[in-house]
PDB file of N, CA and C in Angstrom:
ATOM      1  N   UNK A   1      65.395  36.421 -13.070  1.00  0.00           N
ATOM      2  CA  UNK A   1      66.591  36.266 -12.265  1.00  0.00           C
ATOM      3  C   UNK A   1      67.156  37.627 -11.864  1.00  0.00           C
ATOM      4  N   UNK A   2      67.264  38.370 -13.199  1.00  0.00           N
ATOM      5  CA  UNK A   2      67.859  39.957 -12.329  1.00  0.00           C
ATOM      6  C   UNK A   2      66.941  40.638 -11.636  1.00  0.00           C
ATOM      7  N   UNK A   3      65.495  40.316 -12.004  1.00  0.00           N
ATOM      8  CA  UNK A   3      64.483  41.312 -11.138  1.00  0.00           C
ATOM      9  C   UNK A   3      65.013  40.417  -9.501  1.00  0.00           C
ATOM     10  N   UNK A   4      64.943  39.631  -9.033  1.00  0.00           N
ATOM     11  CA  UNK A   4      65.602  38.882  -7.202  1.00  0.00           C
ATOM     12  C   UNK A   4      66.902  39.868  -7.370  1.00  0.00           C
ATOM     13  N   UNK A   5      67.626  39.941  -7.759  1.00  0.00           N
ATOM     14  CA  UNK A   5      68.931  40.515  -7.703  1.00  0.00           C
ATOM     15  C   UNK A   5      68.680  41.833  -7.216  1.00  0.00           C
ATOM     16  N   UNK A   6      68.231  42.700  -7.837  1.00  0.00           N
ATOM     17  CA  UNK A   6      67.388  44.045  -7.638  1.00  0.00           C
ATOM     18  C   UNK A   6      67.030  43.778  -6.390  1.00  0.00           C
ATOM     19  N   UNK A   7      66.024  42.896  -6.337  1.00  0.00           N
ATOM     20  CA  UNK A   7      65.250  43.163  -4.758  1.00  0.00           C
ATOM     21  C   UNK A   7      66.307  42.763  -3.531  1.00  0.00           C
ATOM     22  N   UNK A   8      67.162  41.609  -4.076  1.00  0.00           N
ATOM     23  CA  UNK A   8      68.058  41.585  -2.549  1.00  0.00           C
ATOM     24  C   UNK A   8      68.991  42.464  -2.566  1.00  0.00           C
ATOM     25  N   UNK A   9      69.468  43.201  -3.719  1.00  0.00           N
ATOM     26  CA  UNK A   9      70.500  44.844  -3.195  1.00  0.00           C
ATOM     27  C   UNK A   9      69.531  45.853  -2.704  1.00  0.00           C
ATOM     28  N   UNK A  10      68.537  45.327  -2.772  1.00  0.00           N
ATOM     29  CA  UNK A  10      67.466  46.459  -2.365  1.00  0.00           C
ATOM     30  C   UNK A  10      67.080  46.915  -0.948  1.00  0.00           C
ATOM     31  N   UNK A  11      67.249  44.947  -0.747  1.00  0.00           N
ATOM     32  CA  UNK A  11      66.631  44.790   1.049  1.00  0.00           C
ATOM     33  C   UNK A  11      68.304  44.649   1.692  1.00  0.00           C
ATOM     34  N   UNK A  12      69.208  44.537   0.952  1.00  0.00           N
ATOM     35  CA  UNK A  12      70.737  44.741   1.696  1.00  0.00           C
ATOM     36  C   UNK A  12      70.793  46.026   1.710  1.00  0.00           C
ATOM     37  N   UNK A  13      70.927  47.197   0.841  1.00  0.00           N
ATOM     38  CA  UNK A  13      70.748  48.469   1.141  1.00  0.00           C
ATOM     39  C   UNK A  13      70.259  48.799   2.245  1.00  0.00           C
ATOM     40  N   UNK A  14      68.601  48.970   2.582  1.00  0.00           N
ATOM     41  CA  UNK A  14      67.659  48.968   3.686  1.00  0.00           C
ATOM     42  C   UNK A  14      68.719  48.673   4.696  1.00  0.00           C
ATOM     43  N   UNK A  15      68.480  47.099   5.358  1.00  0.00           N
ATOM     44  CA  UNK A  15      68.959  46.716   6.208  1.00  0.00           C
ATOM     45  C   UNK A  15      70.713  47.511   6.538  1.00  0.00           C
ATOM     46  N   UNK A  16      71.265  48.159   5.390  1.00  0.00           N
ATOM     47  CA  UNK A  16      72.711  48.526   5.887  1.00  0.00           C
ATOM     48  C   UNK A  16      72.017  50.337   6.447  1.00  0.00           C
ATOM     49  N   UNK A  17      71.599  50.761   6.144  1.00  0.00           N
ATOM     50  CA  UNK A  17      70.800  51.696   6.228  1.00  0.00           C
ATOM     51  C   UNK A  17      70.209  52.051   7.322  1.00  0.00           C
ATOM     52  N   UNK A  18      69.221  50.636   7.743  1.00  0.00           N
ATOM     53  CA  UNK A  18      68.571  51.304   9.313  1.00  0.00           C
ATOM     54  C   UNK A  18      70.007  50.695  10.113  1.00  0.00           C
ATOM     55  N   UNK A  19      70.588  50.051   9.918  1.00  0.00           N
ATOM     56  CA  UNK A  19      72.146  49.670  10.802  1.00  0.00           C
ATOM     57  C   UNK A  19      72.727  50.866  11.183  1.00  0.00           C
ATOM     58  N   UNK A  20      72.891  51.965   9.903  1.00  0.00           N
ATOM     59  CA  UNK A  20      73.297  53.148  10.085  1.00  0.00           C
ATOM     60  C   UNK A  20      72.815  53.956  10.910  1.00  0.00           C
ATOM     61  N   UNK A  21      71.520  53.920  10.817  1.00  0.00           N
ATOM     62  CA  UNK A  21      70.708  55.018  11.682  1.00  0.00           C
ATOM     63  C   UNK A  21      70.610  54.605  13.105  1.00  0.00           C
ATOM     64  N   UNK A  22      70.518  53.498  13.633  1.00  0.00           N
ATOM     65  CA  UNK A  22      70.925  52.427  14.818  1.00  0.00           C
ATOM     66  C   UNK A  22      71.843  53.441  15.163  1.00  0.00           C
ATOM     67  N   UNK A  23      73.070  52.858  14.762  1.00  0.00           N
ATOM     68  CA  UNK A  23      74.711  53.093  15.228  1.00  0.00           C
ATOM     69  C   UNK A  23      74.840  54.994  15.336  1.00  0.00           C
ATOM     70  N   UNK A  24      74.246  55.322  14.164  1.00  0.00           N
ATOM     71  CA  UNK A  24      74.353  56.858  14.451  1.00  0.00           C
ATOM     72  C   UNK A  24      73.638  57.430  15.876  1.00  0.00           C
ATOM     73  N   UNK A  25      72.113  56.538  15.882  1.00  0.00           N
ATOM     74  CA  UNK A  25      71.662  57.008  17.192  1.00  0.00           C
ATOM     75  C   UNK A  25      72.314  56.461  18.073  1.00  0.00           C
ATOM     76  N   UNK A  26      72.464  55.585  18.705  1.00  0.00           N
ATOM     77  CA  UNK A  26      72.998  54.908  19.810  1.00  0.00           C
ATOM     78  C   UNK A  26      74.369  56.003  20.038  1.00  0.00           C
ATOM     79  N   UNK A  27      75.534  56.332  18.783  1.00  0.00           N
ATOM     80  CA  UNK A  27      76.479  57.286  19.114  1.00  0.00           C
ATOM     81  C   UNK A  27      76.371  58.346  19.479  1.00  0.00           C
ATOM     82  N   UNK A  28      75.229  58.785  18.976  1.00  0.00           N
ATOM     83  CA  UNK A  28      75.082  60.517  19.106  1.00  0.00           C
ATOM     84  C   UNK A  28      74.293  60.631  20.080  1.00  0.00           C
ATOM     85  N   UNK A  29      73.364  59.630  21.151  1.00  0.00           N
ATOM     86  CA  UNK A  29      72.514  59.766  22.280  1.00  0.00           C
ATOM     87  C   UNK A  29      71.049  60.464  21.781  1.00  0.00           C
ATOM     88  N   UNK A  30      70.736  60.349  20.505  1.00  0.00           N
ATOM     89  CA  UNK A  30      69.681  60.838  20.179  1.00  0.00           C
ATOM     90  C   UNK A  30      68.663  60.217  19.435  1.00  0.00           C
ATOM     91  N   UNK A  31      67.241  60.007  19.146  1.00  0.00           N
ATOM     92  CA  UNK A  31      66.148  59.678  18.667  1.00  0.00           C
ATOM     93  C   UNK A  31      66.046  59.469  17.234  1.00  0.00           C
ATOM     94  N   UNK A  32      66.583  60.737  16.960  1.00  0.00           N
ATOM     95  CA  UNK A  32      65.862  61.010  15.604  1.00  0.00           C
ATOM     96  C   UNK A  32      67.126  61.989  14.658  1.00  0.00           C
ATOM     97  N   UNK A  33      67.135  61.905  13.388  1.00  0.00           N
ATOM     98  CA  UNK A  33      68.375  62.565  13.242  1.00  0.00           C
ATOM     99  C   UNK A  33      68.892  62.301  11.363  1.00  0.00           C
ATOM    100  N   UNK A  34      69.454  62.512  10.734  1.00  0.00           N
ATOM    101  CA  UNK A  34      69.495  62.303   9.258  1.00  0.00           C
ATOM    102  C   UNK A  34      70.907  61.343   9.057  1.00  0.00           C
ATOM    103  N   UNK A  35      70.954  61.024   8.302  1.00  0.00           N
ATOM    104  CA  UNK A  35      72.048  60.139   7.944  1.00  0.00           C
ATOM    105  C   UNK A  35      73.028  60.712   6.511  1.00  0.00           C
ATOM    106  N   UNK A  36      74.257  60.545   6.913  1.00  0.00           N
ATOM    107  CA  UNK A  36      75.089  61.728   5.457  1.00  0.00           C
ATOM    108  C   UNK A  36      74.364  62.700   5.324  1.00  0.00           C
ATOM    109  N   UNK A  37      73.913  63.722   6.240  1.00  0.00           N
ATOM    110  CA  UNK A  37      73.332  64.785   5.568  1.00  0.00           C
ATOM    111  C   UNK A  37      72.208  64.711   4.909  1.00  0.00           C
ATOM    112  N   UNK A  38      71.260  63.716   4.652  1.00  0.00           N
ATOM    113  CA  UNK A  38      70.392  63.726   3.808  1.00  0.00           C
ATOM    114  C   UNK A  38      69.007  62.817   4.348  1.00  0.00           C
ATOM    115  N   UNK A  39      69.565  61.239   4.633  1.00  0.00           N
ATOM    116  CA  UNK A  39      68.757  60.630   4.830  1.00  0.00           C
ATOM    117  C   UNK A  39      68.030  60.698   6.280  1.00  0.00           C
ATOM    118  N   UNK A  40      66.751  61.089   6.239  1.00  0.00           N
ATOM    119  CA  UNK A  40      65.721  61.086   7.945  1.00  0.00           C
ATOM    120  C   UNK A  40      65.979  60.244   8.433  1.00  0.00           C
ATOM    121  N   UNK A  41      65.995  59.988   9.471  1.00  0.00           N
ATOM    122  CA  UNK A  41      65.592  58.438  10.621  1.00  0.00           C
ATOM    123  C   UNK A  41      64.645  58.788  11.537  1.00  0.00           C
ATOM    124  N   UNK A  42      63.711  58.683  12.202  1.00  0.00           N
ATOM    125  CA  UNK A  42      63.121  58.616  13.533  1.00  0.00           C
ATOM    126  C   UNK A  42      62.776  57.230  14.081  1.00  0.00           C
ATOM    127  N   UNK A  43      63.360  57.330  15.403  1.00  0.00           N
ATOM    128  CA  UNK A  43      63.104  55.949  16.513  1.00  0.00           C
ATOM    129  C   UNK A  43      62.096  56.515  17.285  1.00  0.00           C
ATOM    130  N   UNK A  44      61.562  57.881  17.526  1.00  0.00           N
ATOM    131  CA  UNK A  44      60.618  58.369  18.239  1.00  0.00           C
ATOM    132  C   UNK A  44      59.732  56.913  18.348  1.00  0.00           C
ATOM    133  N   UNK A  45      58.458  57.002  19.305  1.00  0.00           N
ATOM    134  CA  UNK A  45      57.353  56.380  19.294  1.00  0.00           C
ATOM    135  C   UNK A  45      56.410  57.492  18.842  1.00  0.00           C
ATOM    136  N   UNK A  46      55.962  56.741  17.647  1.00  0.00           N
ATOM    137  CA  UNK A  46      55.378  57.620  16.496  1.00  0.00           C
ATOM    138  C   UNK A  46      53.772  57.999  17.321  1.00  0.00           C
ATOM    139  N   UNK A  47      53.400  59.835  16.692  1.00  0.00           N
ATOM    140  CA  UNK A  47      52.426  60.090  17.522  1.00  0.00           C
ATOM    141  C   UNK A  47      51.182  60.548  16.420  1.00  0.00           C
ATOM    142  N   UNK A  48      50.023  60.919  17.032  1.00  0.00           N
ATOM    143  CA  UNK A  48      49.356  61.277  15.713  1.00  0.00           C
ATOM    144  C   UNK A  48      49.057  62.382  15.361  1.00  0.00           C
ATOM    145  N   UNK A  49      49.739  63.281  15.648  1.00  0.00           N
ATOM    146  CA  UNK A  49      50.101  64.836  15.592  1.00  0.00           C
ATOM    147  C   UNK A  49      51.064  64.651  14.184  1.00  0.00           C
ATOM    148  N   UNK A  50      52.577  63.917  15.163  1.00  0.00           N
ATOM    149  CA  UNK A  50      53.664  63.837  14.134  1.00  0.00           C
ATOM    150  C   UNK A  50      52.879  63.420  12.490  1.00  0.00           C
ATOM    151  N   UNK A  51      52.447  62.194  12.688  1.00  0.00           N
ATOM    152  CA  UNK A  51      52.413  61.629  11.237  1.00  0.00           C
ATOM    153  C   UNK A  51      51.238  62.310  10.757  1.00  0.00           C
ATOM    154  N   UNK A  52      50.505  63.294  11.186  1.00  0.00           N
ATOM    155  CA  UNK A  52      49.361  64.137  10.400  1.00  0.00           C
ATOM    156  C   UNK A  52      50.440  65.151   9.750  1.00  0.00           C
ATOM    157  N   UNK A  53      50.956  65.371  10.533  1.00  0.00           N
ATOM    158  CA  UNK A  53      52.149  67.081  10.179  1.00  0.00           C
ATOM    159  C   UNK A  53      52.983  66.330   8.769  1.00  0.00           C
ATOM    160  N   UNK A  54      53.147  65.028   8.889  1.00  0.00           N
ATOM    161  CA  UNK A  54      54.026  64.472   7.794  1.00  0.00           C
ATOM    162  C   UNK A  54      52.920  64.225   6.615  1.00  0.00           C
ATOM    163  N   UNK A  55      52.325  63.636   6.871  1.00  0.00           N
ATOM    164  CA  UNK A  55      51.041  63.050   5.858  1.00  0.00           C
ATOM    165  C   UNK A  55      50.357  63.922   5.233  1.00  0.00           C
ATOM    166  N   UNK A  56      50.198  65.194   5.867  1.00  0.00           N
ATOM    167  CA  UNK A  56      48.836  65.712   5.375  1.00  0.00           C
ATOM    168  C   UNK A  56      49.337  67.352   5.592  1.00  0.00           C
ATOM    169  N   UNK A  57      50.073  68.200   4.887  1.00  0.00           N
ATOM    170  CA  UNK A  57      50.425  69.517   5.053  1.00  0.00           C
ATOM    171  C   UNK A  57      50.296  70.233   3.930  1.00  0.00           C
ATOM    172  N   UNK A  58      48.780  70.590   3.370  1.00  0.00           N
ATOM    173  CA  UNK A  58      49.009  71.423   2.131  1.00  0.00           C
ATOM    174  C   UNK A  58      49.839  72.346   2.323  1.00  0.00           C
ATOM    175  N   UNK A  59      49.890  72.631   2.965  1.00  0.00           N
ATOM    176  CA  UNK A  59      50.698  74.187   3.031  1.00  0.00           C
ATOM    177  C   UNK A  59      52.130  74.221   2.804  1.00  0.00           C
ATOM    178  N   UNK A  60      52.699  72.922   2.883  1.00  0.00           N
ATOM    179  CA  UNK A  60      53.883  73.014   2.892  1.00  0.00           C
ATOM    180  C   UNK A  60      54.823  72.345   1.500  1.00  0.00           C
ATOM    181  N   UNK A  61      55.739  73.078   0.836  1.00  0.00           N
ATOM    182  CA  UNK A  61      56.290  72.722  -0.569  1.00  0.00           C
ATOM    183  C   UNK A  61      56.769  71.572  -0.915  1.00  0.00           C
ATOM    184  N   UNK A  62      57.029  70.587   0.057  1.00  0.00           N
ATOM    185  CA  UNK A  62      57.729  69.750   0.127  1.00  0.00           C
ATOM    186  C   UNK A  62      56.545  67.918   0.061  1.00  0.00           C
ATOM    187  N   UNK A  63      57.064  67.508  -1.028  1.00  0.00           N
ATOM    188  CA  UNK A  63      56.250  66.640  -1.501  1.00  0.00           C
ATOM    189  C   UNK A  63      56.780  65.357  -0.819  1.00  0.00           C
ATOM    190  N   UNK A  64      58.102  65.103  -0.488  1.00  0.00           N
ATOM    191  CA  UNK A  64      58.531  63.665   0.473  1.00  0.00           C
ATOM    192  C   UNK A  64      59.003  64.243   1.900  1.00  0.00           C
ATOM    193  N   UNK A  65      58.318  64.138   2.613  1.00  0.00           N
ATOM    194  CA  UNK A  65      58.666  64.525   3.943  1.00  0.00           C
ATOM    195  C   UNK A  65      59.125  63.534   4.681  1.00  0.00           C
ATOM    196  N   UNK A  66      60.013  63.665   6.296  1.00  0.00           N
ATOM    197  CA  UNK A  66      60.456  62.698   6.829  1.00  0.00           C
ATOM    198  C   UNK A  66      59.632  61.355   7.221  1.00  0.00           C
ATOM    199  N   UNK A  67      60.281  60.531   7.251  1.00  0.00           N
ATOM    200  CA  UNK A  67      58.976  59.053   7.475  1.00  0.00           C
ATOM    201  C   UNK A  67      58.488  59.746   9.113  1.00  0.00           C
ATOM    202  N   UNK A  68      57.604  59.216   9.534  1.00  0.00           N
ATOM    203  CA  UNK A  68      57.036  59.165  11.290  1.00  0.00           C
ATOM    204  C   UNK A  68      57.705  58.072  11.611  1.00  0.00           C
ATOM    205  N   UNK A  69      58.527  56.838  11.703  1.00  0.00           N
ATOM    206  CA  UNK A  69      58.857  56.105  12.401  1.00  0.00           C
ATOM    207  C   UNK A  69      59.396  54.964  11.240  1.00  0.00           C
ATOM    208  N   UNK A  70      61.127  55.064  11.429  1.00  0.00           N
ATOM    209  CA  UNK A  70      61.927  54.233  10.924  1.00  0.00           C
ATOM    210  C   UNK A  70      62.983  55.207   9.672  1.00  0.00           C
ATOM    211  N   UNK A  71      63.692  54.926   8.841  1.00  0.00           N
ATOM    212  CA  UNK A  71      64.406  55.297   7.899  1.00  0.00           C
ATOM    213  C   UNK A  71      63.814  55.406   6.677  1.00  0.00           C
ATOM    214  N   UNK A  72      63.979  56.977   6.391  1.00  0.00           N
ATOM    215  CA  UNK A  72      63.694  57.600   5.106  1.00  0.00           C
ATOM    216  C   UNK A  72      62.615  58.358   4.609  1.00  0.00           C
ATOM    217  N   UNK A  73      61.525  58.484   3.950  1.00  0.00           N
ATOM    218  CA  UNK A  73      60.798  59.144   3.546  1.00  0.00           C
ATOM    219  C   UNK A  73      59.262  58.923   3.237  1.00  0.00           C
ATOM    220  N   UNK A  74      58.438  60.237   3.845  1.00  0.00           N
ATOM    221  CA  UNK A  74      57.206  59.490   3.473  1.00  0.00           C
ATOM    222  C   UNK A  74      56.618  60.502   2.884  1.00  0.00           C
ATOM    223  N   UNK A  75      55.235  60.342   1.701  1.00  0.00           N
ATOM    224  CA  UNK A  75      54.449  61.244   1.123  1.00  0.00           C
ATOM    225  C   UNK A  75      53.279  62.334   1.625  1.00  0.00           C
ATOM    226  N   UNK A  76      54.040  63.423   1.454  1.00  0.00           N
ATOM    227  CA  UNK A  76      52.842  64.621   1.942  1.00  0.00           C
ATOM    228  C   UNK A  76      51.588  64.842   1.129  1.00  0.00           C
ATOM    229  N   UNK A  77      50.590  63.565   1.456  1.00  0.00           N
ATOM    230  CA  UNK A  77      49.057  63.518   0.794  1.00  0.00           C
ATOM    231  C   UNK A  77      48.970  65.049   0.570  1.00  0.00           C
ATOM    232  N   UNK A  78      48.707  65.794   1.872  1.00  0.00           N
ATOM    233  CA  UNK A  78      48.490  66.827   1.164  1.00  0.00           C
ATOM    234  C   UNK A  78      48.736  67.919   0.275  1.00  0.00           C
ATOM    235  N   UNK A  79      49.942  68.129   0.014  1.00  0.00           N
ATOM    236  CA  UNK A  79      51.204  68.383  -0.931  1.00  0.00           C
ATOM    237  C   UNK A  79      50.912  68.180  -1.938  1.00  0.00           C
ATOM    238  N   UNK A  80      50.115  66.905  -2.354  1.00  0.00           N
ATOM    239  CA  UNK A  80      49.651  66.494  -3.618  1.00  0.00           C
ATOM    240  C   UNK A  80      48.631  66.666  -3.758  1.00  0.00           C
ATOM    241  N   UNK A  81      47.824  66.494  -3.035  1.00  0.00           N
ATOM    242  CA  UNK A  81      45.901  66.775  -3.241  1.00  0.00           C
ATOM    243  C   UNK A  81      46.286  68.447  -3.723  1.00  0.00           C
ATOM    244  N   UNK A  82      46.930  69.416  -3.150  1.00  0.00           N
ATOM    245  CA  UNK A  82      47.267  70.309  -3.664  1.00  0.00           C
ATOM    246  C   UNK A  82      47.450  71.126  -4.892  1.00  0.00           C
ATOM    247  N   UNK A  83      48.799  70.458  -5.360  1.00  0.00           N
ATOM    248  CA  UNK A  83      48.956  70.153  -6.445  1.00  0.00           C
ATOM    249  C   UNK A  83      47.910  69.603  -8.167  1.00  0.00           C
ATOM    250  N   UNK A  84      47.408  68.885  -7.087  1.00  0.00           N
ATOM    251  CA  UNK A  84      45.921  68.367  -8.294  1.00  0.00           C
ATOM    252  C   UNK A  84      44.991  69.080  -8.162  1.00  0.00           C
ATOM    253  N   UNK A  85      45.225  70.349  -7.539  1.00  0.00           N
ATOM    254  CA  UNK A  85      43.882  71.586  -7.043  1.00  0.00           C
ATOM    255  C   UNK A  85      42.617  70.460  -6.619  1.00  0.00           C
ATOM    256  N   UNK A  86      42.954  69.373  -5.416  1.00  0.00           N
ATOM    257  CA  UNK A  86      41.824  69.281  -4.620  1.00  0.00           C
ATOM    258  C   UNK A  86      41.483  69.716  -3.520  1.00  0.00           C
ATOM    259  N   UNK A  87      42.087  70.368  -3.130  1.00  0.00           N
ATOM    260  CA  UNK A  87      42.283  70.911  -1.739  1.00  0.00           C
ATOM    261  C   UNK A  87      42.019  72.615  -2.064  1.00  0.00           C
TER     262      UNK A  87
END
C-alpha cells in the first residue's frame, strides 16, 4: 500500500514539474531552460549530436547531464565507462 503511495507522489511530482517547465517556457518565449535554478528542461526537437554530447562525454566531469528532450536529467555513459577505466 505505501509502495502506490510513493509512486503516485512520484508521478504527481513529475506531472507538477513538466507543468512548470511548460508555463516557464511558454512565459519566458524560450525552448529550453532550468527550473528554480536547478532543474533542466528541453522542448527542443531532440537531435543526434545533442543526445551524443549528453550520453556519451568522457571528457567531461559531470556524471548527470541535462536530459535531450523533456524534464530533468540524463546519464553521461561516458562519464562512467570512464570512471570504471573503460574508456
Amino acid at each position: 500500500m505505501e509502495d502506490k503511495r510513493v509512486k503516485q507522489a512520484m508521478r504527481g511530482l513529475w506531472i507538477v514539474l513538466v507543468g512548470a517547465a511548460i508555463m516557464d517556457a511558454l512565459r519566458n518565449d524560450r525552448d529550453h531552460g532550468e527550473l528554480f535554478g536547478f532543474v533542466p528542461y528541453d522542448f527542443r526537437i531532440p537531435t543526434a549530436d545533442r543526445a551524443k554530447r549528453h550520453a556519451w562525454n568522457p571528457s567531461s566531469k559531470r556524471i548527470l547531464t541535462p536530459t535531450t528532450f523533456g524534464v530533468g536529467w540524463g546519464l553521461n555513459l561516458g562519464r562512467l565507462a570512464r570512471l570504471a577505466h573503460l574508456v
